[in-house]
Structures are given as C-alpha cells and as structure tokens.
Protein backbone atom coordinates (compact mmCIF):
# COMPACT_ATOMS: atom_id res chain seq x y z
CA UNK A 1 75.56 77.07 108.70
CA UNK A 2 78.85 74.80 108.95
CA UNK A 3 77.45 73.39 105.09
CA UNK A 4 77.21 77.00 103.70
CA UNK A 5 80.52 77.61 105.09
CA UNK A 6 82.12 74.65 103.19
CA UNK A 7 80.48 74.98 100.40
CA UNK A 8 81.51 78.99 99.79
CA UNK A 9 85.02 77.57 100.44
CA UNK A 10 84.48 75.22 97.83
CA UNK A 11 83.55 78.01 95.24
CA UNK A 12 85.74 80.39 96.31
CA UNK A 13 89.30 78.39 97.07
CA UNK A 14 90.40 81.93 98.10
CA UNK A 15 88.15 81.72 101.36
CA UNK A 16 90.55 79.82 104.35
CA UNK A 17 89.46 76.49 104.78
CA UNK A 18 89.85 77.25 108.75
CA UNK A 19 87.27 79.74 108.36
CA UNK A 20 84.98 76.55 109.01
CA UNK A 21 84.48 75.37 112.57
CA UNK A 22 86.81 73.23 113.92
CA UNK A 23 84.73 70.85 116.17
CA UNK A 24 83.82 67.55 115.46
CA UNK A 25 81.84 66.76 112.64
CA UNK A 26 79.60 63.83 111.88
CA UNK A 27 78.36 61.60 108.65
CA UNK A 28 78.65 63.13 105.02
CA UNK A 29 79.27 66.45 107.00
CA UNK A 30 82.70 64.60 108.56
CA UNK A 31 83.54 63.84 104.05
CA UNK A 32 83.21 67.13 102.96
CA UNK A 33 85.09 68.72 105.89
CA UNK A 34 87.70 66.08 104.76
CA UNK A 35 87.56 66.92 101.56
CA UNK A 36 87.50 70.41 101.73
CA UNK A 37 90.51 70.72 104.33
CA UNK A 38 92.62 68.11 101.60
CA UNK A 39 91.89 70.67 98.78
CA UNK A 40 93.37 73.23 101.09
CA UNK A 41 96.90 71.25 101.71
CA UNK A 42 97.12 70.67 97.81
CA UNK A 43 96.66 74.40 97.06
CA UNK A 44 99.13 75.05 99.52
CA UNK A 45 101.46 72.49 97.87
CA UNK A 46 101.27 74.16 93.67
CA UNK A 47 103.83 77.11 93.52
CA UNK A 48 102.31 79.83 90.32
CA UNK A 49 105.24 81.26 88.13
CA UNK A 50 104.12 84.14 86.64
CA UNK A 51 104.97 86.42 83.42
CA UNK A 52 105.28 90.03 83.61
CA UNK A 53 104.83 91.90 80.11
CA UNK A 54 101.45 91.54 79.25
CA UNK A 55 100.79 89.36 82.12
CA UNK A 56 100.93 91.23 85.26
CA UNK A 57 101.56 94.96 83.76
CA UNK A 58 100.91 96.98 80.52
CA UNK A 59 104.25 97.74 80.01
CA UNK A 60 104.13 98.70 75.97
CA UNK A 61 104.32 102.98 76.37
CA UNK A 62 107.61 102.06 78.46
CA UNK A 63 109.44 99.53 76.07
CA UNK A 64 108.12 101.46 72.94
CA UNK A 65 110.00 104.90 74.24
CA UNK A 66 112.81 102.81 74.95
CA UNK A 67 113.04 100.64 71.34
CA UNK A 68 112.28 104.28 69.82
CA UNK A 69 115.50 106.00 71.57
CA UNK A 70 117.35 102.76 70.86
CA UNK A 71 116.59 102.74 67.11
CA UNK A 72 117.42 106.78 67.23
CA UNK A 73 120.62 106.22 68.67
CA UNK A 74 121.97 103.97 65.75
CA UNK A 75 120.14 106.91 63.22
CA UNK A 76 116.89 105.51 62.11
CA UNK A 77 113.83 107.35 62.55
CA UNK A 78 110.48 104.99 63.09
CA UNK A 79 107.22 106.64 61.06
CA UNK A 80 104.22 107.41 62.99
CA UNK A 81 103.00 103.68 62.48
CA UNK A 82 106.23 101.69 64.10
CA UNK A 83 104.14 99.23 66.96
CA UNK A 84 105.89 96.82 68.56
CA UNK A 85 103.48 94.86 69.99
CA UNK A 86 103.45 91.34 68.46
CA UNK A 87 107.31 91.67 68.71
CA UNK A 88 106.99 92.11 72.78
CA UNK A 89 107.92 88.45 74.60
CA UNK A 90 111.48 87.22 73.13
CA UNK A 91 114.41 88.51 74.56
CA UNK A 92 115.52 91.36 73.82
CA UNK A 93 117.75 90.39 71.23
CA UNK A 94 115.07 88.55 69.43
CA UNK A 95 112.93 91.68 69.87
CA UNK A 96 115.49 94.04 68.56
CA UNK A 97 116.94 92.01 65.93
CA UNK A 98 113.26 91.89 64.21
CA UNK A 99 113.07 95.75 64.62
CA UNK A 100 116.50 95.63 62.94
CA UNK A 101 115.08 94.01 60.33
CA UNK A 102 113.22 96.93 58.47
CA UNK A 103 116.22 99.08 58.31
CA UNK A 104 118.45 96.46 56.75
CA UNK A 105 120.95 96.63 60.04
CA UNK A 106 122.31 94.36 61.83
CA UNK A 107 123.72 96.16 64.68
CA UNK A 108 121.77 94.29 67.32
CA UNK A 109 123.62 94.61 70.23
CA UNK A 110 124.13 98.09 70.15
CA UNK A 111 121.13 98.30 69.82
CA UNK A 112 120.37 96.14 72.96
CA UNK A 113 122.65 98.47 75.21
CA UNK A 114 120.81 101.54 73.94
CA UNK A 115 118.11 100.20 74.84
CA UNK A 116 118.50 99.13 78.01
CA UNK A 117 120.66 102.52 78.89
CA UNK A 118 117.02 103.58 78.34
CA UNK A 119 114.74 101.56 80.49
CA UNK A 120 116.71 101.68 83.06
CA UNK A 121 116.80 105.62 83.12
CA UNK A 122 113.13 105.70 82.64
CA UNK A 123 111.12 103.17 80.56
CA UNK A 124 110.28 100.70 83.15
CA UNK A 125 108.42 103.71 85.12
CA UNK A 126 106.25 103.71 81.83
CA UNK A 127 104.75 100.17 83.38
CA UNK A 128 100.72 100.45 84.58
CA UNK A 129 99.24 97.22 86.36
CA UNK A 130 96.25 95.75 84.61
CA UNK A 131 93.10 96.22 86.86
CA UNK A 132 92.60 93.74 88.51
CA UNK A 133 96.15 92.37 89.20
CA UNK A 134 96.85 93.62 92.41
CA UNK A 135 93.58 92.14 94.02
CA UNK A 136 94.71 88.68 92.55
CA UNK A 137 97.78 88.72 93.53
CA UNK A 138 96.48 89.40 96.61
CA UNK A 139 94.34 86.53 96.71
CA UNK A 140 96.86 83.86 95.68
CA UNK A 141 98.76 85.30 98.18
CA UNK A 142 96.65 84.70 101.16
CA UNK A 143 95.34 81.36 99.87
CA UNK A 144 98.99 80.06 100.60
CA UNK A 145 100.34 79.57 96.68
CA UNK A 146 104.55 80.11 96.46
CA UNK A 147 104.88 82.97 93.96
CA UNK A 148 107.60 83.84 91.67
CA UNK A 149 108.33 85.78 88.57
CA UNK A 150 109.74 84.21 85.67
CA UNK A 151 109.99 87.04 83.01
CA UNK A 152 112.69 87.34 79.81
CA UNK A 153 113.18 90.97 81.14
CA UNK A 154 116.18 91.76 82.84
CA UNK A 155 115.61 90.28 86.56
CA UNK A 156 116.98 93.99 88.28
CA UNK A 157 114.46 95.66 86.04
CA UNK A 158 111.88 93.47 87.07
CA UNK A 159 112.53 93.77 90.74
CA UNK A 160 112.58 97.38 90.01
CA UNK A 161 108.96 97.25 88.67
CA UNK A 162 107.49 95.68 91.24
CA UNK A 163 108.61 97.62 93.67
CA UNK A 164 107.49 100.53 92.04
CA UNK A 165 103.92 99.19 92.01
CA UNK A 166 104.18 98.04 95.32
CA UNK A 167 103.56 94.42 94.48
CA UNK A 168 107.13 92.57 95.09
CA UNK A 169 105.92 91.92 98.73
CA UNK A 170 103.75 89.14 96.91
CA UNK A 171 106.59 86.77 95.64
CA UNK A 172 109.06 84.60 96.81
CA UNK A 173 111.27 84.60 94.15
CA UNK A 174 112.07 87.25 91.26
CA UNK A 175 113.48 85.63 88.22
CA UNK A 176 114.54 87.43 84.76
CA UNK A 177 117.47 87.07 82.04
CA UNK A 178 121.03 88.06 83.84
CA UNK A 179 124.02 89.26 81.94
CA UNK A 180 125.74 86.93 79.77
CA UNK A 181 122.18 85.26 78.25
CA UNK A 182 122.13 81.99 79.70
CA UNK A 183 118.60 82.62 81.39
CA UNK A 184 117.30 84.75 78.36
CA UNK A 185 114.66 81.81 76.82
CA UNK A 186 112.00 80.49 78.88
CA UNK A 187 112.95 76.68 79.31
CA UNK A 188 116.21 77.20 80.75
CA UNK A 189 114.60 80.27 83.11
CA UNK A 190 111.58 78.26 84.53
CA UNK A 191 114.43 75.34 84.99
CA UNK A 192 116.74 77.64 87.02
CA UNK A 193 113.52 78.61 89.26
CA UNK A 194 112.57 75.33 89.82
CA UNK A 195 116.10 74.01 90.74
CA UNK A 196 116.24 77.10 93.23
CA UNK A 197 113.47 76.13 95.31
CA UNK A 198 113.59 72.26 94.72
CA UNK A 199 110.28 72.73 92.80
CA UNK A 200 108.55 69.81 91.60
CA UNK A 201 107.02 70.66 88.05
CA UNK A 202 104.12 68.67 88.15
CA UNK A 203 103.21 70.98 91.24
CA UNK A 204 104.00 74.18 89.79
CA UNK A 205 101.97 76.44 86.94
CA UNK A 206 102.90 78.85 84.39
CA UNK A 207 101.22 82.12 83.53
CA UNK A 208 101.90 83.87 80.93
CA UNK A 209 100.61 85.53 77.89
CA UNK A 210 102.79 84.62 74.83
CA UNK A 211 103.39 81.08 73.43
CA UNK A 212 107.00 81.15 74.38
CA UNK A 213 104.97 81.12 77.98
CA UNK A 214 103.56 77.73 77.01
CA UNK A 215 106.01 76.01 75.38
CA UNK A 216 108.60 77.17 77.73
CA UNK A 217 106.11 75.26 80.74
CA UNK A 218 105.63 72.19 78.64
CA UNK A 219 109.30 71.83 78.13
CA UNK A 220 110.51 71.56 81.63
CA UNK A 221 107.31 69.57 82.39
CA UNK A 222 104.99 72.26 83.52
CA UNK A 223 101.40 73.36 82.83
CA UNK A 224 100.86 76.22 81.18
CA UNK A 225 97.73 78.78 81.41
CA UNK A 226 97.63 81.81 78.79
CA UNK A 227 95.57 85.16 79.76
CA UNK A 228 94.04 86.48 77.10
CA UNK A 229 94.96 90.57 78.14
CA UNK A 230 98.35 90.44 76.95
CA UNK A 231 100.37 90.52 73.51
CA UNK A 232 99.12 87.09 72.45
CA UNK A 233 96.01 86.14 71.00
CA UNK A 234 94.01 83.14 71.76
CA UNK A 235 94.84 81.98 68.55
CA UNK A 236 98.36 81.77 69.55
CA UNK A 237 98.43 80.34 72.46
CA UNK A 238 95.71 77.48 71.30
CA UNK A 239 98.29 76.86 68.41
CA UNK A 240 101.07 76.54 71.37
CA UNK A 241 98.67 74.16 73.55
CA UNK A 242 98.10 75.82 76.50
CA UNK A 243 96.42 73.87 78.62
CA UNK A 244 93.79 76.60 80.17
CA UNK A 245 92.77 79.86 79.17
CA UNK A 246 91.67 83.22 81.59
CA UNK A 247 90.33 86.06 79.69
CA UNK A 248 90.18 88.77 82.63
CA UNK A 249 92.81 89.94 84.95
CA UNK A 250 89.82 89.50 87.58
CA UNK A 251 90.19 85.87 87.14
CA UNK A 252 93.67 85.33 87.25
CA UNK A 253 93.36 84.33 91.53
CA UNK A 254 90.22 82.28 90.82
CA UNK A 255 91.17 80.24 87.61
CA UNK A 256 94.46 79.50 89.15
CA UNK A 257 93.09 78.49 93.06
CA UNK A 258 90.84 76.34 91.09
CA UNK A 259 93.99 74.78 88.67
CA UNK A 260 96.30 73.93 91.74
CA UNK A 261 94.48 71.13 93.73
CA UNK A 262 94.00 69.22 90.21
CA UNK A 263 97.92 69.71 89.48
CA UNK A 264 98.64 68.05 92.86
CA UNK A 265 96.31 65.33 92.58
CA UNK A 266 98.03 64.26 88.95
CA UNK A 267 94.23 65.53 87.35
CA UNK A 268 93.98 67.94 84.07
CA UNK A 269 92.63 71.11 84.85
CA UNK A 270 91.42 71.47 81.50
C-alpha cells in the first residue's frame, strides 16, 4: 500500500507527497520515500509565469470588437473577412500598427486609445477560459508552484479578467504592459517579474502560446513551453525553440508539475 501510494505520487506530481505515511521506512522503500519527498521540495522551489491571450483565455470575440470600433473610429470600415488572429501577441502598438497597414494610415496611437477606450468599457468581458484551465490552475496551485501572469496586455485589464473568471485567487503576482511602454515586450516584462520576487530564472518557466513567449523566456534565461490552443502554431513556436510542447489545456498542470523538478535539478525537460 505505502509503494502504490508513492508511486501514484510519482505519476501524478499533483498528488501531496504527505499523502504517504509518515513512519519510518526501511531498504529501497526508505530511497523512494527520499526521492519522492526531494521531487516535492523542487516543485515547490520552480515559480510558472504564465501568458494570457491564447494561453489561459480565448479572448479573440473581445479584442476583435474592440480593434473593429478602433479602426471605425479613425473611418475605416473592415469587410466581412478582417481576422486578427495571427496579429494577436505584440503589443498593442505592434498589433495595431499592422492593422494600420491595409488602410495606408499611420495613425497608430489613436488608434491605440480607441482601442483601449473600448476594452475597457466592454471587450475584456468578451474573454471565455479554455476548458480545462481552471482545473489546472487549480492543480499547480495546490501542488505548491508560485504563479504569476506575465501578459503584453495592459496589467489593470488583466487583473480585471481574472477576476471576472474568478481565477486571480490563483496567482501571486499579476504582471502586464503599464503606461508609458517600458514593460510592453516580453524580455523586459518577465525581467521586471523576476526582479520583483528575487526569482531565480533557472527555477522559473514560461507559458505561453506565441514565439514572442519563447524568445522572451530564453532571453532573460528562462525555459519556455508553448501550448498548442492558442494563436501560434507548432510550427512557430518549433521555429522559436521552445523547449516543450502541451497540446491540451488538460495538460497544462501535468506537463508543467512534471517540467519543474528537472528545472531545479539543472536537467532538460525536453
């Protein structure tokens, strides 16, 4: 009974370690419980920073309404065939600015402010979890991980988001672009979490679905993981060398429990 106990904890890193009996064990039984209770201190020791368009949440009906009033207030009117879906990951003034593009107009930050005027009256409500999430979440959660957000959307928008879903009870930290830019690309946003919380990269993961995910970890020293739900393909975030791939939301809690103890240990969890 105490084997089958360690070894579901073993398979399922989401199962407490304490869960097993806490008497004295003895021979190869005394290793594994070892073993098994060392795994649980390095999970406890990797912090998960996690994306939130196309990672977390669907979020495309909300920022399309809101890049179709923008583009209305500066006169243009998008055809029945306007998708912004590869263009979904910059910042916003990346996003808008290729929008822009079409329409030979280069008014990109009024466009920005229309937009946002937008989103923040209504377009973040158009935001729908993908199934799946929540239990995840919840799992990382319990296992002991340090959560945090690191999105290129505006952080109050974020926070706004999550709250509305019910799932900012699950992070210790909510990070997004500010006003004035200087957290709008991913390097210098993962950088400012992990200076927050005295972070140790090599400890920490990145989630995220777009390649600016990936190469934003890899510059600061992280790991990277791409899902393969979002706005990114796998081709994409191959070409961008993420170091592991998840291909259901399902999977997010069990593909990152089983990432963590390797990061701690110095290992590849590729």
């Amino acid at each position: 009974m105490k084997l089958a106990a360690l070894q579901m904890a073993e398979l399922n890193p989401a199962v407490s370690q304490f869960e097993i009996p806490l008497f004295i064990l003895s021979g190869n039984e005394t290793n594994l419980r070892a073993f098994a209770f060392g795994r649980y201190l390095r999970t406890m020791a990797c912090s998960v920073l996690l994306d939130l368009d196309g990672t977390l949440i669907d979020s495309y009906p909300g920022i399309l309404s809101s890049c179709l009033a923008a583009l209305r207030a500066l006169g243009h009117e998008p055809d029945e065939t306007f998708d912004i879906r590869r263009a979904i990951g910059p910042p916003l003034e990346d996003m808008m600015q290729i929008l822009l593009q079409s329409y030979g107009d280069g008014r990109v930050g009024e466009a920005v402010a229309a937009y946002r005027q937008h989103y923040g009256e209504s377009g973040y409500l158009g935001s729908v979890p993908y199934p799946g999430i929540g239990k995840s979440l919840e799992e990382m959660k319990r296992a002991g991980l340090r959560i945090y957000l690191a999105t290129s959307k505006r952080a109050i928008f974020a926070s706004r988001i999550l709250d509305h879903l019910k799932f900012a009870t699950y992070f210790d930290g909510i990070y997004g672009s500010v006003p004035g830019g200087e957290l709008d690309h991913k390097p210098e946003l993962l950088d400012h979490v992990l200076s927050q919380h005295g972070l140790s990269p090599s400890h920490c993961l990145m989630v995220g679905d777009r390649r600016y995910d990936i190469s934003g970890a890899h510059a600061v020293g992280m790991r990277g993981l791409g899902v393969l739900w979002g706005y990114g393909t796998r081709d994409e975030l191959e070409a961008a060398g993420a170091d592991h791939l998840v291909a259901s939301p399902a999977d997010l809690a069990r593909a990152v429990l089983a990432i963590c103890p390797l990061l701690s240990q110095g290992g590849n969890p590729k």
